[in-house]
C-alpha atoms as a PDB file:
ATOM      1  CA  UNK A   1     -29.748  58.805  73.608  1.00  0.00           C
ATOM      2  CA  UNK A   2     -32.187  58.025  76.439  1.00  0.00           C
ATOM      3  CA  UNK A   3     -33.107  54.757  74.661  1.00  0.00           C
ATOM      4  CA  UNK A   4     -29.253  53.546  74.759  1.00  0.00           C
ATOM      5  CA  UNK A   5     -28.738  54.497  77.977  1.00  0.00           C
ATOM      6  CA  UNK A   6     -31.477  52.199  79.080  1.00  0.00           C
ATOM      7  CA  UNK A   7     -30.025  49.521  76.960  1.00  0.00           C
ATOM      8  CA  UNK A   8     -29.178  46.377  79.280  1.00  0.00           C
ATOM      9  CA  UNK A   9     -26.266  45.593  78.128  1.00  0.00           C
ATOM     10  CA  UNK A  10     -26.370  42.084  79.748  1.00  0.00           C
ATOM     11  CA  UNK A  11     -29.464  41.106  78.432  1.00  0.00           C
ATOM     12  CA  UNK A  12     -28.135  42.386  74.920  1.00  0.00           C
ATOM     13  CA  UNK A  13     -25.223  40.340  75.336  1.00  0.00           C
ATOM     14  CA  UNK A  14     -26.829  37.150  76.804  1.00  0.00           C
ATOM     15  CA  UNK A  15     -29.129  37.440  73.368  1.00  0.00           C
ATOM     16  CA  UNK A  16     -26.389  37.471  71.002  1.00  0.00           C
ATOM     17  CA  UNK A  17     -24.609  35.006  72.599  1.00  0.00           C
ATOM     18  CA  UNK A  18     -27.184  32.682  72.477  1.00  0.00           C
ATOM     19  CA  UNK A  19     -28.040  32.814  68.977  1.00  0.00           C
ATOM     20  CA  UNK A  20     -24.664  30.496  68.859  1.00  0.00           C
ATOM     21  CA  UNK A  21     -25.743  27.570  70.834  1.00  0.00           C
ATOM     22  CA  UNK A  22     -26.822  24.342  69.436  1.00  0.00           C
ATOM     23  CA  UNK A  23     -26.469  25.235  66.116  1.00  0.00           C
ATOM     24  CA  UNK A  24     -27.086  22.310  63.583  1.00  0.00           C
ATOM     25  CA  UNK A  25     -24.398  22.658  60.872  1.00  0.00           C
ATOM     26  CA  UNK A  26     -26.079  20.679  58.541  1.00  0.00           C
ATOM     27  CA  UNK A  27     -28.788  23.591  58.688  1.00  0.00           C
ATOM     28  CA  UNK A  28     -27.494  26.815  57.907  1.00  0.00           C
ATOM     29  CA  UNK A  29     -30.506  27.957  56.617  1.00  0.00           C
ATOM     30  CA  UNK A  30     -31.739  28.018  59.787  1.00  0.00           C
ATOM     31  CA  UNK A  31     -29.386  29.684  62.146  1.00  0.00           C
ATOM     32  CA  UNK A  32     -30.569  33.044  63.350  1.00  0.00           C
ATOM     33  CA  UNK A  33     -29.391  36.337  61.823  1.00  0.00           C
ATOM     34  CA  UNK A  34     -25.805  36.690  63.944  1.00  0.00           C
ATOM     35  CA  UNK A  35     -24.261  33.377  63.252  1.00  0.00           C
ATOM     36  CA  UNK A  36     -25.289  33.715  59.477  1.00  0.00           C
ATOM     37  CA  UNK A  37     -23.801  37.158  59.476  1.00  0.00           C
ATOM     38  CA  UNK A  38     -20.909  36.032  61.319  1.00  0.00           C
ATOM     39  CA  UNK A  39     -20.366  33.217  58.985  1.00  0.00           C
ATOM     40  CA  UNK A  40     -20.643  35.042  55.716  1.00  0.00           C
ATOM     41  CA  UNK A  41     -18.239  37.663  56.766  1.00  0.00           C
ATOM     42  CA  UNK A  42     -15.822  34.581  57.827  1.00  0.00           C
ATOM     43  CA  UNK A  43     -16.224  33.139  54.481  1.00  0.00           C
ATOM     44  CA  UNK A  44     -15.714  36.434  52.466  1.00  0.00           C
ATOM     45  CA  UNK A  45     -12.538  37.467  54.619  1.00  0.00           C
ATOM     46  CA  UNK A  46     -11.198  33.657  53.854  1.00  0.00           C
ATOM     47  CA  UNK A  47     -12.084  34.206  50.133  1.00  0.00           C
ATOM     48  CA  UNK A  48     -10.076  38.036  50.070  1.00  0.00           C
ATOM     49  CA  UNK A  49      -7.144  36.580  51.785  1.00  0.00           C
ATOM     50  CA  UNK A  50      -6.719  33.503  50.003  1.00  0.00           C
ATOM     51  CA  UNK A  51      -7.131  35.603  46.712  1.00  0.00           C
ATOM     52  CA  UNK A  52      -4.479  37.736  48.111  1.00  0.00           C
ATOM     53  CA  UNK A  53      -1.861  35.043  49.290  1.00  0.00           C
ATOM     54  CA  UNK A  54      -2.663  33.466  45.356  1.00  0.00           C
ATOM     55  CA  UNK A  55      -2.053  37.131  43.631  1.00  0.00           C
ATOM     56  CA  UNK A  56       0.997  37.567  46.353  1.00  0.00           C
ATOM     57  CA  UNK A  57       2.363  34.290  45.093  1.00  0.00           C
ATOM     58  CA  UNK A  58       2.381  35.279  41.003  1.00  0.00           C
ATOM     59  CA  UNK A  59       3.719  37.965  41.712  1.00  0.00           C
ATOM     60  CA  UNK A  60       6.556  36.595  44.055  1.00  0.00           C
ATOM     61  CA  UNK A  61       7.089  34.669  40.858  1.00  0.00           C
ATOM     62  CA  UNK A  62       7.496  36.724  38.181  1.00  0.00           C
ATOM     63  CA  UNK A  63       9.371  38.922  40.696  1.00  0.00           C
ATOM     64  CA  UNK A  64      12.166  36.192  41.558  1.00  0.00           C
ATOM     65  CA  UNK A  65      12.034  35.349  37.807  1.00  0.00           C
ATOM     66  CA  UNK A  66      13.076  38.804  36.912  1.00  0.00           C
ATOM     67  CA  UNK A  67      15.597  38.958  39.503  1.00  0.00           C
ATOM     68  CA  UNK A  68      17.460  35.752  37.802  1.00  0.00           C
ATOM     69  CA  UNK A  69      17.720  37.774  34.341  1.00  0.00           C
ATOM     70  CA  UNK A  70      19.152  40.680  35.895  1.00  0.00           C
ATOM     71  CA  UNK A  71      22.532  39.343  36.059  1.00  0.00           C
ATOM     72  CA  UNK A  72      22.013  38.532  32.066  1.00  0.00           C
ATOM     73  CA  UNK A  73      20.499  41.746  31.613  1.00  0.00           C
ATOM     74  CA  UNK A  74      23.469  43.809  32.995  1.00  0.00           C
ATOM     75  CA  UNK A  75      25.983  42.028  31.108  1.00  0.00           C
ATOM     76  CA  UNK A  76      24.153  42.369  27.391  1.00  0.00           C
ATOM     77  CA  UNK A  77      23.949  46.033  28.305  1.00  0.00           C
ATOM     78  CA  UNK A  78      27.457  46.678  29.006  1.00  0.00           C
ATOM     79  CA  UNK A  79      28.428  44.005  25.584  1.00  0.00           C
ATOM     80  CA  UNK A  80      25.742  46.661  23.574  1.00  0.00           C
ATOM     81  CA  UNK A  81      27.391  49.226  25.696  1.00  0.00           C
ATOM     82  CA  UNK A  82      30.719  49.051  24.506  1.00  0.00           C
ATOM     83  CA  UNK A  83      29.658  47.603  20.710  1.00  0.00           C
ATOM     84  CA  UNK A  84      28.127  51.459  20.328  1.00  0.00           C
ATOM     85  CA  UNK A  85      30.856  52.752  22.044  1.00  0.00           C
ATOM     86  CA  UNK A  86      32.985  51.205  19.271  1.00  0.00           C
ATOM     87  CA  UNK A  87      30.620  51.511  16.724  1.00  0.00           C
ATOM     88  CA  UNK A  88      32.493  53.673  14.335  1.00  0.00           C
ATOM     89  CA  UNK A  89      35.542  51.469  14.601  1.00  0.00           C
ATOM     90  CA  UNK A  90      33.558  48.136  14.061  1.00  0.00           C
ATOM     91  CA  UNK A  91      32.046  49.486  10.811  1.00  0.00           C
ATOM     92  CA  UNK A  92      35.460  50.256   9.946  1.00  0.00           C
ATOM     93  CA  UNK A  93      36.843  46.558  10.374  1.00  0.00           C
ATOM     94  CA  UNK A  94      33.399  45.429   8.870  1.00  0.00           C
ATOM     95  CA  UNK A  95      34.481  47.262   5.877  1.00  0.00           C
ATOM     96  CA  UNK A  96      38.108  46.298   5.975  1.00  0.00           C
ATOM     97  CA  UNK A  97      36.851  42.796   6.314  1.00  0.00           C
ATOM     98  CA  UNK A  98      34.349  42.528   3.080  1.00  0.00           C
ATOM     99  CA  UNK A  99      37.040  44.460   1.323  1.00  0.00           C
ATOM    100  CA  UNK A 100      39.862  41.484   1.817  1.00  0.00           C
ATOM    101  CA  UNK A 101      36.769  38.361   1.197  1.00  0.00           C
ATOM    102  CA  UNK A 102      36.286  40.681  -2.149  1.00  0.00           C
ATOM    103  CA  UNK A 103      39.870  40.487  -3.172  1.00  0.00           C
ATOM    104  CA  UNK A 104      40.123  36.319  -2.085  1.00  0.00           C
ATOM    105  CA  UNK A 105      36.653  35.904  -4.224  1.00  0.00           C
ATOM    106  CA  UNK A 106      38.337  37.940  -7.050  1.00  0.00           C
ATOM    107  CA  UNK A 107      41.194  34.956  -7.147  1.00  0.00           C
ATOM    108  CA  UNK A 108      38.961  32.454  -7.140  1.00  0.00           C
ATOM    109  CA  UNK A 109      37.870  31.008 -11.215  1.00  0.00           C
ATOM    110  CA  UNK A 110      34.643  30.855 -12.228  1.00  0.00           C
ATOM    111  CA  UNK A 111      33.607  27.450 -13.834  1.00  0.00           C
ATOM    112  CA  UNK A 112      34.865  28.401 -17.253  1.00  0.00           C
ATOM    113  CA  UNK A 113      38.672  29.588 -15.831  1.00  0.00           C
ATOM    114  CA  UNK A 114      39.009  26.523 -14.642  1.00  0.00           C
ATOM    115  CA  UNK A 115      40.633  24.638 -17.597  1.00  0.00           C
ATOM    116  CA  UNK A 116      42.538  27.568 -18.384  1.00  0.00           C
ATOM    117  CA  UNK A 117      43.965  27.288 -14.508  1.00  0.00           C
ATOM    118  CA  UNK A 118      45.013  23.589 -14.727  1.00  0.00           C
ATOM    119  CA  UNK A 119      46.967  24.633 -17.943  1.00  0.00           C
ATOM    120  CA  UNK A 120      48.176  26.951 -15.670  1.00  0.00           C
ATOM    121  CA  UNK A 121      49.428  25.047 -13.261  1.00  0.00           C
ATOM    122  CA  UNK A 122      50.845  22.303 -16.199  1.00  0.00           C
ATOM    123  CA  UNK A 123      52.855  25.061 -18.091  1.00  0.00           C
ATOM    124  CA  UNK A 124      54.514  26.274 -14.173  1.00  0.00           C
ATOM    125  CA  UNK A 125      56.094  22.681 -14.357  1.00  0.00           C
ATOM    126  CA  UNK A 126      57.300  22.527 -17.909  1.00  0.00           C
ATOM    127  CA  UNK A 127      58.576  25.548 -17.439  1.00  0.00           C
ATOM    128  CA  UNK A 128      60.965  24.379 -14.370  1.00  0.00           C
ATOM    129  CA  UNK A 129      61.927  21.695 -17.104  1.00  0.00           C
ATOM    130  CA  UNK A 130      59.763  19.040 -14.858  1.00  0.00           C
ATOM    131  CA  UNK A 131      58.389  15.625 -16.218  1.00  0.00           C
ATOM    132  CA  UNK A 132      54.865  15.274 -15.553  1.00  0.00           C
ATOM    133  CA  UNK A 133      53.953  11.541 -14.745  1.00  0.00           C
ATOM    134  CA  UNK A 134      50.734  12.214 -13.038  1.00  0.00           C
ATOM    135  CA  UNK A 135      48.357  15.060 -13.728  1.00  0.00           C
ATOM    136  CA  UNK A 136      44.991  14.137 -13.033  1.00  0.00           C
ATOM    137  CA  UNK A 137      42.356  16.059 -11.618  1.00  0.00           C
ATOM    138  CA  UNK A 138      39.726  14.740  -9.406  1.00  0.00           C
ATOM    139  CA  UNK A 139      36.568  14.427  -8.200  1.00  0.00           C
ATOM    140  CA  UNK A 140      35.097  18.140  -7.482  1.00  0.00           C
ATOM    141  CA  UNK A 141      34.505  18.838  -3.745  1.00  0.00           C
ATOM    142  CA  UNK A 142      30.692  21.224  -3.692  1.00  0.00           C
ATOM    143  CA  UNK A 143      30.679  23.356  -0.745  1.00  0.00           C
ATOM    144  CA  UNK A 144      28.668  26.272   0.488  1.00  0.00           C
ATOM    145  CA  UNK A 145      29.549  29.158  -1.639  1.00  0.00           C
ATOM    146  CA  UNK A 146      32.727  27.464  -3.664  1.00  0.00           C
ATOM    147  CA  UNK A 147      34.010  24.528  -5.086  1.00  0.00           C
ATOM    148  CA  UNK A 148      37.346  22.719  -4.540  1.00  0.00           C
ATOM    149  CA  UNK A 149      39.266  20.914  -7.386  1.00  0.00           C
ATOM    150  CA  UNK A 150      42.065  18.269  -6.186  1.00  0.00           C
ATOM    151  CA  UNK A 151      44.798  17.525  -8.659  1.00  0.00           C
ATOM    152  CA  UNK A 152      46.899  14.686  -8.171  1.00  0.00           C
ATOM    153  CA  UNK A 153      50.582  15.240  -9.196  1.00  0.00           C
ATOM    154  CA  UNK A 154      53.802  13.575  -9.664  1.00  0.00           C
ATOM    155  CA  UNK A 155      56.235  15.318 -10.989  1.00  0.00           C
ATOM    156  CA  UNK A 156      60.343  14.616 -11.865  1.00  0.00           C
ATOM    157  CA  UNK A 157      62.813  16.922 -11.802  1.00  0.00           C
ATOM    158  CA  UNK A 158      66.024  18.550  -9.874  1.00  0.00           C
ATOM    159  CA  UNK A 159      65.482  19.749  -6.674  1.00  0.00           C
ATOM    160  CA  UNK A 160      65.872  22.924  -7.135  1.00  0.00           C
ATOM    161  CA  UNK A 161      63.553  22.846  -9.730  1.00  0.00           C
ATOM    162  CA  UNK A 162      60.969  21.458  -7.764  1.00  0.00           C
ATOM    163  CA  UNK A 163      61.268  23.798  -5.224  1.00  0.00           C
ATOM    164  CA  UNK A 164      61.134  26.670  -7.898  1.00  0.00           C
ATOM    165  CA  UNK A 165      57.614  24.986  -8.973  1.00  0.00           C
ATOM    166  CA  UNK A 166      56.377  25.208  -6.150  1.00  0.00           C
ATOM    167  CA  UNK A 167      57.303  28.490  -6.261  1.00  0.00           C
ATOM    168  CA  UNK A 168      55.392  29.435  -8.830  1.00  0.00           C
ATOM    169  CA  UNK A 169      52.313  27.680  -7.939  1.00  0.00           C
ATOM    170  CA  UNK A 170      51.634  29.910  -4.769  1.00  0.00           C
ATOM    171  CA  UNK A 171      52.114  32.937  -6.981  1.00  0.00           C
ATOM    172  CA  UNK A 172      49.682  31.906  -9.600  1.00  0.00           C
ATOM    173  CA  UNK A 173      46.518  34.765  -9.568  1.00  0.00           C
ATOM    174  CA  UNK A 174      44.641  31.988  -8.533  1.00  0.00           C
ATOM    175  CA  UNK A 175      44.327  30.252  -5.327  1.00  0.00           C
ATOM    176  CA  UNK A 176      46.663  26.965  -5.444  1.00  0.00           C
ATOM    177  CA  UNK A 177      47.578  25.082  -2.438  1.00  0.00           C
ATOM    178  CA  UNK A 178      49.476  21.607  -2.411  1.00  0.00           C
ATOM    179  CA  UNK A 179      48.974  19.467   0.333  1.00  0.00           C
ATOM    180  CA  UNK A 180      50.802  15.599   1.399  1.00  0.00           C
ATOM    181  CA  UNK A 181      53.992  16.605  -0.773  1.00  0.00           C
ATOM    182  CA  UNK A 182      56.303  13.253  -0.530  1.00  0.00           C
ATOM    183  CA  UNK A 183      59.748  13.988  -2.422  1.00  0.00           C
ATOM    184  CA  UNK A 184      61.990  10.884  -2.403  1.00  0.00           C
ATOM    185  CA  UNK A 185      64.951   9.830  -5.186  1.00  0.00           C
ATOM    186  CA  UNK A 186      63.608   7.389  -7.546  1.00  0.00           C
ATOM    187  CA  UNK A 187      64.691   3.639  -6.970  1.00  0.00           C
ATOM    188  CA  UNK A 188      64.230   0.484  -8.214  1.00  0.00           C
ATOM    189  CA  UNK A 189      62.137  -2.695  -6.457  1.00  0.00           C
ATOM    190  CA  UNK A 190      65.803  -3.047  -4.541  1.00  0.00           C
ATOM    191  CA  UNK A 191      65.713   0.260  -3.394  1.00  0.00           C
ATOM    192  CA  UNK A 192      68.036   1.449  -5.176  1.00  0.00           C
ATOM    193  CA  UNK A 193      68.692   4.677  -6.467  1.00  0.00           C
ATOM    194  CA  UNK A 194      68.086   4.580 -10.565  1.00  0.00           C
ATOM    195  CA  UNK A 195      68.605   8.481 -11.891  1.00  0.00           C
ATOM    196  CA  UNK A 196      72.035   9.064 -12.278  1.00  0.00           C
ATOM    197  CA  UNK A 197      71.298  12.733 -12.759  1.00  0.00           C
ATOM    198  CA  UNK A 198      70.116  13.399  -8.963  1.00  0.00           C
ATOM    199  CA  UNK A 199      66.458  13.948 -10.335  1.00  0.00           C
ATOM    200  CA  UNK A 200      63.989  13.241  -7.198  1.00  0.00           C
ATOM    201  CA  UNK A 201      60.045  13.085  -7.638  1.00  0.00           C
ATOM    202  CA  UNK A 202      57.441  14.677  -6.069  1.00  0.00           C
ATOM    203  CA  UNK A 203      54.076  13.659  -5.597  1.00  0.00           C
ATOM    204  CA  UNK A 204      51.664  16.047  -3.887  1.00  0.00           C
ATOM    205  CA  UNK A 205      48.093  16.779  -3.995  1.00  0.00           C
ATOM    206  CA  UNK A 206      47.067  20.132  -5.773  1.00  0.00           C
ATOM    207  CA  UNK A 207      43.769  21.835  -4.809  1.00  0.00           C
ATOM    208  CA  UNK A 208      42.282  24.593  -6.322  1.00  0.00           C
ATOM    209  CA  UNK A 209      39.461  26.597  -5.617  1.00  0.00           C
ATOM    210  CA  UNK A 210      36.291  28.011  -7.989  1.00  0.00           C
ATOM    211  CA  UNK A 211      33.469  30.229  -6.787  1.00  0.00           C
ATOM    212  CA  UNK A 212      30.040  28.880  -7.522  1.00  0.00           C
ATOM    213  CA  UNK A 213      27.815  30.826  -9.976  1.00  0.00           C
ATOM    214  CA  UNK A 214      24.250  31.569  -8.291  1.00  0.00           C
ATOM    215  CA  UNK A 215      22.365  28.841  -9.856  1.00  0.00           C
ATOM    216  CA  UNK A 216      24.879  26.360  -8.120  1.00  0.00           C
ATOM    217  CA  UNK A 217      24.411  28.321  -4.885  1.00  0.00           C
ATOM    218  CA  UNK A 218      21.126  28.331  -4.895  1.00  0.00           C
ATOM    219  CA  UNK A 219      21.144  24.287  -5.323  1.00  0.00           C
ATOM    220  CA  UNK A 220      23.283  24.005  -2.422  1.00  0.00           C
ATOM    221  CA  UNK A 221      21.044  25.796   0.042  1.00  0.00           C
ATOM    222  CA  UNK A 222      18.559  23.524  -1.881  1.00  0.00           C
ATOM    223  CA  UNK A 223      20.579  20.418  -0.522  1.00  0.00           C
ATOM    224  CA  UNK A 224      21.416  21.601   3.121  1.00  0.00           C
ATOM    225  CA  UNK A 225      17.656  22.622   3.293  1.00  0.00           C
ATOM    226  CA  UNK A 226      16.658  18.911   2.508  1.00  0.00           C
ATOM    227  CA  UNK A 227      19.114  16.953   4.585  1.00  0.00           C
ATOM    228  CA  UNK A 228      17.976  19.567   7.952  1.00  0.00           C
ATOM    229  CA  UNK A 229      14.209  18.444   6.904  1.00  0.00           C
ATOM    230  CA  UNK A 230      15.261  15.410   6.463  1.00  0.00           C
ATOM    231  CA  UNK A 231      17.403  15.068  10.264  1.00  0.00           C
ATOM    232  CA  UNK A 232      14.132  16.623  11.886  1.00  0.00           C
ATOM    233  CA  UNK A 233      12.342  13.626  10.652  1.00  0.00           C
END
């Protein structure tokens, strides 16, 4: 205690203060002990707040990037939210769903049905008492899991009887659908009409459809798989 209280403060002062003149900056080496001190305490506060701004700044980041998917966030949870709210009654359409594709596969024809399904549609006309000028089945259409059959037709006939064919091609077990039907009264290169018995003709475009046995599905995945390779080329 007695040696502080004859500190001189001045003189302690006027030291320290002095250490800081005329330093040569290009010589650190050589300062005396309170300027290096002083600078090396500069230079490590410099270092922990720039580290601190830089962590500060990440963190700002991830923190405004979080922010942005809240909004996204919110709203999956409430669609998740109400899909298990309505879980039971989603299962129960899911079921109702493969139920009804089960029944439309079950009226598609295999490969092998398929001849017995264009007599099919042949014997619906002859039956009406129609005259077949056309029956010719075309080129089969591959898609993903089935196969469409086009069939062009031109039949003759009464009206009524055409109408009655038609009839009884939607209520075949199988799945027939006509498309571009055209029924006009036969005439001759004047345009005049020829059948004195009111017969018109129809022409129309039958289509019918075949599920694809698993070797055939397996080639078309086989064939999509090739022409994505070959678009990402």
């Amino acid at each position: 205690m007695a040696d502080l209280k004859n500190m001189d403060l001045n003189a302690w002062f006027a030291d320290f203060s002095s250490q800081f003149q005329n330093l040569d900056p290009k010589k650190p080496g050589q300062w005396p002990p309170a300027p290096k001190i002083f600078a090396y305490l500069m230079v490590v506060i410099l270092v922990v707040v720039a580290s601190w701004f830089a962590l500060l700044s990440d963190v700002n980041d991830q923190l405004e990037a979080e922010k942005a998917r809240e909004p996204q966030l919110k709203e999956d949870y409430r669609g998740k939210l109400a899909q298990a709210v309505n879980l039971p009654e989603l299962r129960k359409q899911k079921s109702q769903v493969e139920e009804y594709v089960l029944q439309l596969e079950k009226q598609l024809p295999g490969k092998a049905e398929m001849d017995a399904l264009l007599s099919d549609i042949n014997q619906a006309g002859l039956g009406r008492g129609l005259q077949f000028e056309l029956f010719r089945p075309g080129q089969i259409v591959m898609k993903d899991y089935y196969a469409e059959q086009p069939i062009s037709l031109k039949v003759s006939g009464r009206y009524h009887d055409i109408g009655s064919f038609t009839a009884d091609v939607s209520n075949l077990s199988r799945i027939v659908t006509l498309h571009d039907l055209n029924i006009q009264a036969p005439t001759n290169n004047s345009n005049v009409k020829v059948d004195p018995n009111g017969n018109l003709t129809m022409e129309a475009i039958a289509r019918t459809y075949r599920y694809l046995d698993p070797a055939e599905v397996e080639e078309q995945k086989r064939v999509a798989r090739e022409a994505a390779a070959g678009k990402r080329k």
